[in-house]
C-alpha atoms as a PDB file:
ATOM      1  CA  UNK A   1      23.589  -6.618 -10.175  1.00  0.00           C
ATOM      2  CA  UNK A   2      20.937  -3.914  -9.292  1.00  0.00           C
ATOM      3  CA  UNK A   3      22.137  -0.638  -9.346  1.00  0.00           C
ATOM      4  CA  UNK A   4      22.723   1.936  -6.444  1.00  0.00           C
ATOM      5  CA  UNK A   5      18.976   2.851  -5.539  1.00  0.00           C
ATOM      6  CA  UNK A   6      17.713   0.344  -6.877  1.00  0.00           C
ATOM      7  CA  UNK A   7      16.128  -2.344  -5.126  1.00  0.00           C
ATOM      8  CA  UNK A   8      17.468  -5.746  -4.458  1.00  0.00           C
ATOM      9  CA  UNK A   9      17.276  -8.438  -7.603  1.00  0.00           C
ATOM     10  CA  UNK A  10      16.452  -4.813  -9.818  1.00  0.00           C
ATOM     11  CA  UNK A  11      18.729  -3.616 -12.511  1.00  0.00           C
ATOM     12  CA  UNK A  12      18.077  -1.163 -15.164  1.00  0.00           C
ATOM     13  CA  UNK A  13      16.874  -1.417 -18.684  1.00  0.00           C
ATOM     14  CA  UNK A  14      18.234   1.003 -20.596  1.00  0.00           C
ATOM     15  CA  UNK A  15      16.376   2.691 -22.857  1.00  0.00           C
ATOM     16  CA  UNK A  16      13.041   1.476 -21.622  1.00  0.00           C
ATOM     17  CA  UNK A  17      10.428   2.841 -19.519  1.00  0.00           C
ATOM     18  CA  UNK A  18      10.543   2.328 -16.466  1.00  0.00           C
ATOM     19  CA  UNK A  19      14.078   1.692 -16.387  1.00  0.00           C
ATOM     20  CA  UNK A  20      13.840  -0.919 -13.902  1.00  0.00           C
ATOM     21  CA  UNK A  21      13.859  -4.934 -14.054  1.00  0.00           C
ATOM     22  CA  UNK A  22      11.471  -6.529 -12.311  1.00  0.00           C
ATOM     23  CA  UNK A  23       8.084  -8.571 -12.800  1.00  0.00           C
ATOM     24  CA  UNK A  24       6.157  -4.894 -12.197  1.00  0.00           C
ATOM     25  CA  UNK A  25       8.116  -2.787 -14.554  1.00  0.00           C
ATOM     26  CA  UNK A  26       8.009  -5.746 -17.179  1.00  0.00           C
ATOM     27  CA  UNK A  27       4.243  -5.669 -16.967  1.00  0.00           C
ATOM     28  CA  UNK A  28       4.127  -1.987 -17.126  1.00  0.00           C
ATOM     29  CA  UNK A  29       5.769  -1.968 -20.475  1.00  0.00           C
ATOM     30  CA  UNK A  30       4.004  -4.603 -21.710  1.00  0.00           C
ATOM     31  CA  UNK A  31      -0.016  -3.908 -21.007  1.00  0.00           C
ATOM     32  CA  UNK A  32      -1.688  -1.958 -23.079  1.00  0.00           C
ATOM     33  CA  UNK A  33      -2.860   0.901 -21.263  1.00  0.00           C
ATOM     34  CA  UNK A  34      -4.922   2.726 -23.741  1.00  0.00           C
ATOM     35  CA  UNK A  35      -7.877   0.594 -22.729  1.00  0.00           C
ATOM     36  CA  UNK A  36      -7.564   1.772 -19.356  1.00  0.00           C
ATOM     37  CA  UNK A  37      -7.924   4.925 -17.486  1.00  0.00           C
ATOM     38  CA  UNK A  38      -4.279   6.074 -17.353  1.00  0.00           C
ATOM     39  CA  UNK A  39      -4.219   5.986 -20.832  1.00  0.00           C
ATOM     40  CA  UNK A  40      -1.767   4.852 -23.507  1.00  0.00           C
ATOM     41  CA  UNK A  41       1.698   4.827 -21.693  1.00  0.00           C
ATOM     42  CA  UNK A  42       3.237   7.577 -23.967  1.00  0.00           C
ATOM     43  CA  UNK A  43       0.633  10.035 -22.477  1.00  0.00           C
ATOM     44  CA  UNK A  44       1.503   9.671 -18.627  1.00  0.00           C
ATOM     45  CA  UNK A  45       2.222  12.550 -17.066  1.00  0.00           C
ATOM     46  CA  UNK A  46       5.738  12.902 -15.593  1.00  0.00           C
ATOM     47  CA  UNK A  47       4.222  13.542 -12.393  1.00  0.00           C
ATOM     48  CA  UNK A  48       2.368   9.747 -12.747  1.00  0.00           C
ATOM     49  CA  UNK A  49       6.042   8.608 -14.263  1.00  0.00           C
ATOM     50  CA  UNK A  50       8.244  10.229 -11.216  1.00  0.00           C
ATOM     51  CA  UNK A  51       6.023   8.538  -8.830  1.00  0.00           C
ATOM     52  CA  UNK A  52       6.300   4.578 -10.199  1.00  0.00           C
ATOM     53  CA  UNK A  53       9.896   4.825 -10.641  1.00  0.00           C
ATOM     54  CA  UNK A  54       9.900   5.828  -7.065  1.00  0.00           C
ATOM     55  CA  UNK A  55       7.447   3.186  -6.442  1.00  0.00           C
ATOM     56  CA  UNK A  56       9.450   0.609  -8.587  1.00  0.00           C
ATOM     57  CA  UNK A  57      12.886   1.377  -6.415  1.00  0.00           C
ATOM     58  CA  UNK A  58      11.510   1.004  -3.473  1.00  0.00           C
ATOM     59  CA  UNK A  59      12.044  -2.369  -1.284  1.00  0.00           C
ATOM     60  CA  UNK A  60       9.245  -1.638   0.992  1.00  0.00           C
ATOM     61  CA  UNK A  61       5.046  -2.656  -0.190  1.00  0.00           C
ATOM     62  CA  UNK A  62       3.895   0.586  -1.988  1.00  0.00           C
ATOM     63  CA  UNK A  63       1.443   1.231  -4.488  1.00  0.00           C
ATOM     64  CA  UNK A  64       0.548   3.859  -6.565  1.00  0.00           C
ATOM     65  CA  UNK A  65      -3.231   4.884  -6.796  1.00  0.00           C
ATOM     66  CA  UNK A  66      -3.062   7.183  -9.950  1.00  0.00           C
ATOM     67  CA  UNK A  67      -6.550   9.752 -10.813  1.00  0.00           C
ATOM     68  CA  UNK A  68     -10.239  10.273  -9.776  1.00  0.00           C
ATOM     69  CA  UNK A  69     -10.618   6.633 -10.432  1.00  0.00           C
ATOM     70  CA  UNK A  70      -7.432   5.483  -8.350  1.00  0.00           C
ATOM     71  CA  UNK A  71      -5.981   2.966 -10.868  1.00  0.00           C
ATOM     72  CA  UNK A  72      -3.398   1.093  -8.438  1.00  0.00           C
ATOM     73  CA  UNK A  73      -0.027   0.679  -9.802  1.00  0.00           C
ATOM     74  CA  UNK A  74       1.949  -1.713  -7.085  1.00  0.00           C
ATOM     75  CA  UNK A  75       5.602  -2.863  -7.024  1.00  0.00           C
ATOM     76  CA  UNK A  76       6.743  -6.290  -6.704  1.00  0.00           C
ATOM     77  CA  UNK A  77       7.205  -5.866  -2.940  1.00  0.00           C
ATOM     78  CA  UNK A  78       3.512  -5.542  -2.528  1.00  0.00           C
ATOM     79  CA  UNK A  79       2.278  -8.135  -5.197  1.00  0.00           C
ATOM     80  CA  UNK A  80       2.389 -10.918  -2.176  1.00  0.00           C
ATOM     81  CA  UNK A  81      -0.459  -8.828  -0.240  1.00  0.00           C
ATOM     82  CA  UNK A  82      -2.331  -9.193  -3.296  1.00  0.00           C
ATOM     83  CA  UNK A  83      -2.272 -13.029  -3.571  1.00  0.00           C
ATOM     84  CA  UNK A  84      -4.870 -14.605  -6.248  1.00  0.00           C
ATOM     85  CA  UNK A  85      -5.844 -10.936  -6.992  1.00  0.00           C
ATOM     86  CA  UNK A  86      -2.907 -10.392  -9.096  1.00  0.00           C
ATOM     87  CA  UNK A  87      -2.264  -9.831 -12.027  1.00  0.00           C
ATOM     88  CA  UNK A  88      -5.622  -8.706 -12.620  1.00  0.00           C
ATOM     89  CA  UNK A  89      -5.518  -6.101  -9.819  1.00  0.00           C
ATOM     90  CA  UNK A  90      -2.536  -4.585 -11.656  1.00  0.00           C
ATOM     91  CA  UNK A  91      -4.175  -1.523 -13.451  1.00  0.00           C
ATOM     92  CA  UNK A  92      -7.659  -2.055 -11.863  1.00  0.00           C
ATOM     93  CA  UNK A  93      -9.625   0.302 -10.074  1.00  0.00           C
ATOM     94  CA  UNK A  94      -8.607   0.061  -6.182  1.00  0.00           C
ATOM     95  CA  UNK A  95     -12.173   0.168  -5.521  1.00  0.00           C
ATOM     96  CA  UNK A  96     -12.682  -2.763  -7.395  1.00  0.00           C
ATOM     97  CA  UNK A  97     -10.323  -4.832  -6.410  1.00  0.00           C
ATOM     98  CA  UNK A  98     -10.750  -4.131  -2.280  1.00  0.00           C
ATOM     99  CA  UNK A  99     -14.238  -3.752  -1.845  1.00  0.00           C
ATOM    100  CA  UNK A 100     -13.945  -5.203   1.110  1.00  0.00           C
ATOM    101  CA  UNK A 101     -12.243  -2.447   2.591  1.00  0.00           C
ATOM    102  CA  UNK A 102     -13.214   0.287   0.294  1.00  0.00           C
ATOM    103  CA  UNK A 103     -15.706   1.563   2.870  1.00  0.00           C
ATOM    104  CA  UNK A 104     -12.767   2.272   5.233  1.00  0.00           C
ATOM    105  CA  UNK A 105     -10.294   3.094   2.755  1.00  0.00           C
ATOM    106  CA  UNK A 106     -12.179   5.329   0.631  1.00  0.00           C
ATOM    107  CA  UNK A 107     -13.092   8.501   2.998  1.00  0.00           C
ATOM    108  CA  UNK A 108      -8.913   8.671   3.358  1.00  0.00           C
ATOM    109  CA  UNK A 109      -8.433   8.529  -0.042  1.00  0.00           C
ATOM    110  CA  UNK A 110     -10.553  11.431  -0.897  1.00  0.00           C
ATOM    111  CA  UNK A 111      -9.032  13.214   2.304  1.00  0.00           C
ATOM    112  CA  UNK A 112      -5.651  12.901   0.906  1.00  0.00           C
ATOM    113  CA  UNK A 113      -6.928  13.958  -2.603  1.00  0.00           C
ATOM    114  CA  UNK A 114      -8.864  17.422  -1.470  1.00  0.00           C
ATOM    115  CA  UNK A 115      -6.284  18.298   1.250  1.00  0.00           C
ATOM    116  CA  UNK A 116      -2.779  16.878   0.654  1.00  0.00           C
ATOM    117  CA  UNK A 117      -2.961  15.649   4.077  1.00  0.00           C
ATOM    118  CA  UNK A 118      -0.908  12.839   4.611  1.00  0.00           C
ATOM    119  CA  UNK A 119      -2.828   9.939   6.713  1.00  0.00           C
ATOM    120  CA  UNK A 120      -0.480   7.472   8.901  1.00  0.00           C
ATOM    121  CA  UNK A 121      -2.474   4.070  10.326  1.00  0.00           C
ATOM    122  CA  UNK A 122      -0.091   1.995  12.787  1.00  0.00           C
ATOM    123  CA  UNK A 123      -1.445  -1.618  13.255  1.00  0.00           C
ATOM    124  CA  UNK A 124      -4.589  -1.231  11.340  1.00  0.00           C
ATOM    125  CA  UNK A 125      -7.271  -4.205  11.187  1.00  0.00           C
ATOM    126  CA  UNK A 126      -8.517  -5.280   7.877  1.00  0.00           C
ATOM    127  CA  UNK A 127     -10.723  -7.699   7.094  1.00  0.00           C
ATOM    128  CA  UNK A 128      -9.589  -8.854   3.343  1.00  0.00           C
ATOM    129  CA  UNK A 129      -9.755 -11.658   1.442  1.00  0.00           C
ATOM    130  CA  UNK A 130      -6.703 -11.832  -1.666  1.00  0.00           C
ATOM    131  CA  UNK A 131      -6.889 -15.617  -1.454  1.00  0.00           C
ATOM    132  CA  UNK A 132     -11.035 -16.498  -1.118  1.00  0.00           C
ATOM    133  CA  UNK A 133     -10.743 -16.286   2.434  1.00  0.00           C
ATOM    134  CA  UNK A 134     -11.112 -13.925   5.186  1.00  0.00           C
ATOM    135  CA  UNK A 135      -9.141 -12.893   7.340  1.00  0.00           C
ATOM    136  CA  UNK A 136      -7.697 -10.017  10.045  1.00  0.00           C
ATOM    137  CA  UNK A 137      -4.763  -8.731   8.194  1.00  0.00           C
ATOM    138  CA  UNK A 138      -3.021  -5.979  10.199  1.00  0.00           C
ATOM    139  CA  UNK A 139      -1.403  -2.978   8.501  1.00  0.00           C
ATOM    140  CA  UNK A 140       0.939  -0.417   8.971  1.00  0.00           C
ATOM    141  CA  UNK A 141      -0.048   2.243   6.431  1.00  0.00           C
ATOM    142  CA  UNK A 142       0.789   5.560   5.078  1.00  0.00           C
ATOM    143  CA  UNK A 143      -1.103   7.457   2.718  1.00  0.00           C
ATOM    144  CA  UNK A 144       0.866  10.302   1.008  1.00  0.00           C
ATOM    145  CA  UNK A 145      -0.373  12.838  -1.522  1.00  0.00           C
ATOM    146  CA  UNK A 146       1.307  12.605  -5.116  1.00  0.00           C
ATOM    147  CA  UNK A 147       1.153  16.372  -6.485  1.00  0.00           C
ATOM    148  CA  UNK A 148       1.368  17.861  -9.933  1.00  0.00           C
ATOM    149  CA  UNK A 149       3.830  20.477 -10.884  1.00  0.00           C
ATOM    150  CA  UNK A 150       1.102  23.255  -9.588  1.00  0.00           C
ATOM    151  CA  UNK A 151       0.487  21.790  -6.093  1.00  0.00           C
ATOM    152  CA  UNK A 152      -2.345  19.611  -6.961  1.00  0.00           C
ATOM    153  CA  UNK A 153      -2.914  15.923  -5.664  1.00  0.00           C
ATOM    154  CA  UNK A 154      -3.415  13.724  -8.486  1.00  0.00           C
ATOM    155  CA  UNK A 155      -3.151  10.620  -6.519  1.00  0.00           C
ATOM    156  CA  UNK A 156      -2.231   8.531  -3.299  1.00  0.00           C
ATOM    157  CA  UNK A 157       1.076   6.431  -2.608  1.00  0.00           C
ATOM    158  CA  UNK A 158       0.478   3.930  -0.560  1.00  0.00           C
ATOM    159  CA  UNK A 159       3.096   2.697   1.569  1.00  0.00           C
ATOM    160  CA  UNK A 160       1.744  -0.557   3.921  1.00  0.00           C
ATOM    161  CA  UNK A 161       3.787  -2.915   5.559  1.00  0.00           C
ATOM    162  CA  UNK A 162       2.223  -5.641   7.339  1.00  0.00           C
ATOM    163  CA  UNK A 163       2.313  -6.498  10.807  1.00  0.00           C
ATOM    164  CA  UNK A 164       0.118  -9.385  11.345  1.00  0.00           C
ATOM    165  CA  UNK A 165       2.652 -12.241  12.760  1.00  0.00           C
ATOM    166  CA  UNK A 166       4.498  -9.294  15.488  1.00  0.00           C
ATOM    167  CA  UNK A 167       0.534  -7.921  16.469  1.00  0.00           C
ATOM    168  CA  UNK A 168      -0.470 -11.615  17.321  1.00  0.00           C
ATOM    169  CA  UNK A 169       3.024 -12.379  18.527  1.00  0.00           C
ATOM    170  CA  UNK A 170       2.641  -9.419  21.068  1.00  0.00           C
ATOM    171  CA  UNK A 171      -0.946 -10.226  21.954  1.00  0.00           C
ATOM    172  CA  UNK A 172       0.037 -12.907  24.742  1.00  0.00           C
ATOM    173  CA  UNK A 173       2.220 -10.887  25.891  1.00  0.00           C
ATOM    174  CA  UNK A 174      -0.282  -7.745  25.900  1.00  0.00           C
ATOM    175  CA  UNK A 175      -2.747  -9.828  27.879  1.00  0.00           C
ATOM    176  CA  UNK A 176      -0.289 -10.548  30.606  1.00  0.00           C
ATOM    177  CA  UNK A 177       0.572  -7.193  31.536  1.00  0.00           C
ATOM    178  CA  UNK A 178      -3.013  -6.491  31.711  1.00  0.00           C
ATOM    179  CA  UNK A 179      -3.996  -8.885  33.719  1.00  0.00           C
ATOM    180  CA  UNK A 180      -0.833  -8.108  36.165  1.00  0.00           C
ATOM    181  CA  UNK A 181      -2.447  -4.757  36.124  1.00  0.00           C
ATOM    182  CA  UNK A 182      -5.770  -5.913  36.942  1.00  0.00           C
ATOM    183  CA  UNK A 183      -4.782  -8.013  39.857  1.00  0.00           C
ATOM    184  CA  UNK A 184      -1.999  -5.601  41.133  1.00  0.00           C
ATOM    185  CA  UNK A 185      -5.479  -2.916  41.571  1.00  0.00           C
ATOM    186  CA  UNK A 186      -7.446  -5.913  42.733  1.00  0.00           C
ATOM    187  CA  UNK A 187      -4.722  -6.538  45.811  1.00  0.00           C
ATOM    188  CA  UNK A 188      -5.034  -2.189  46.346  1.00  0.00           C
ATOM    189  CA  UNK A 189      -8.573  -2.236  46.198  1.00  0.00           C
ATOM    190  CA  UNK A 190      -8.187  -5.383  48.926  1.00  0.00           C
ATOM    191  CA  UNK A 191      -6.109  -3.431  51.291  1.00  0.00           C
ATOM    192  CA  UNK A 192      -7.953  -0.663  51.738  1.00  0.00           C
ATOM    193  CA  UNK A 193     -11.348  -2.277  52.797  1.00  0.00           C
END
């Protein structure tokens, strides 16, 4: 059994880094990062450690994009969004592995990065395509700055929940009050001529 703070099915590894259980932290401590821009995982800052143990315990899609290159770390919670795109997006350039949405994505990125403005998106449309396909994916999303020991932002956490099946449960729904709207001005409009 996990322990307290840690997610569900997570326990602790003692002695290894990250301390956590799960199919993320396993391939953390098993790639070899020194072909990659983080860097061998002995170099990491503690800053870049702090934030994927955070990232790790949490039960909620997040993802860690780490540098000027935004290498994505991602816990298991988010791996699903990923679909065919994992394991290879593990360690990859976020840029490279949603180009689809890197147009969008990008100009907040680099917002959070020179400002350490946090950016909050609530029911966001994306058109991505994890599984070959395309498709409107919508997205609750919060982009938070991850700062060094001096204030600096070396990186973006990414917290996105998706919201797809309660948008285009709501839609009907949506579209009924509107048109009750529309013909409740249509009957005003009718009595005063």
């Amino acid at each position: 059994r996990g322990s307290p703070g840690l997610a569900d099915g997570m326990t602790e590894s003692p002695g290894a880094w990250p301390p956590q259980r799960s199919e993320m932290a396993d391939l953390i401590r098993s790639r070899d990062w020194g072909a990659t821009p983080l860097g061998a995982l002995s170099t990491w800052s503690a800053e870049l450690r702090h934030a994927v143990v955070a990232m790790l315990d949490s039960p909620y899609p997040m993802n860690v994009l780490w540098g000027d290159e935004l290498v994505q770390l991602y816990n298991d919670a988010f791996r699903p969004t990923l679909e065919r795109r994992h394991p290879a997006a593990f360690g990859q350039r976020t840029a490279e592995c949603w180009p689809e949405v890197w147009g969008f994505n990008e100009p907040i990125y680099r917002r959070v990065l020179s400002s350490g403005e946090c950016v909050s998106l609530e029911d966001q449309p994306f058109v991505i395509a994890p599984a070959g396909i395309a498709a409107t994916r919508y997205f609750t999303t919060g982009y938070t700055p991850i700062r060094r020991a001096d204030g600096s932002v070396a990186g973006v956490l990414v917290t996105s929940t998706e919201t797809t099946a309660r948008v285009l449960a709501e839609r009907p729904l949506r579209e009924a009050i509107e048109d009750a709207r529309r013909a409740e001005r249509a009957l005003a409009e009718a009595d005063r001529s």
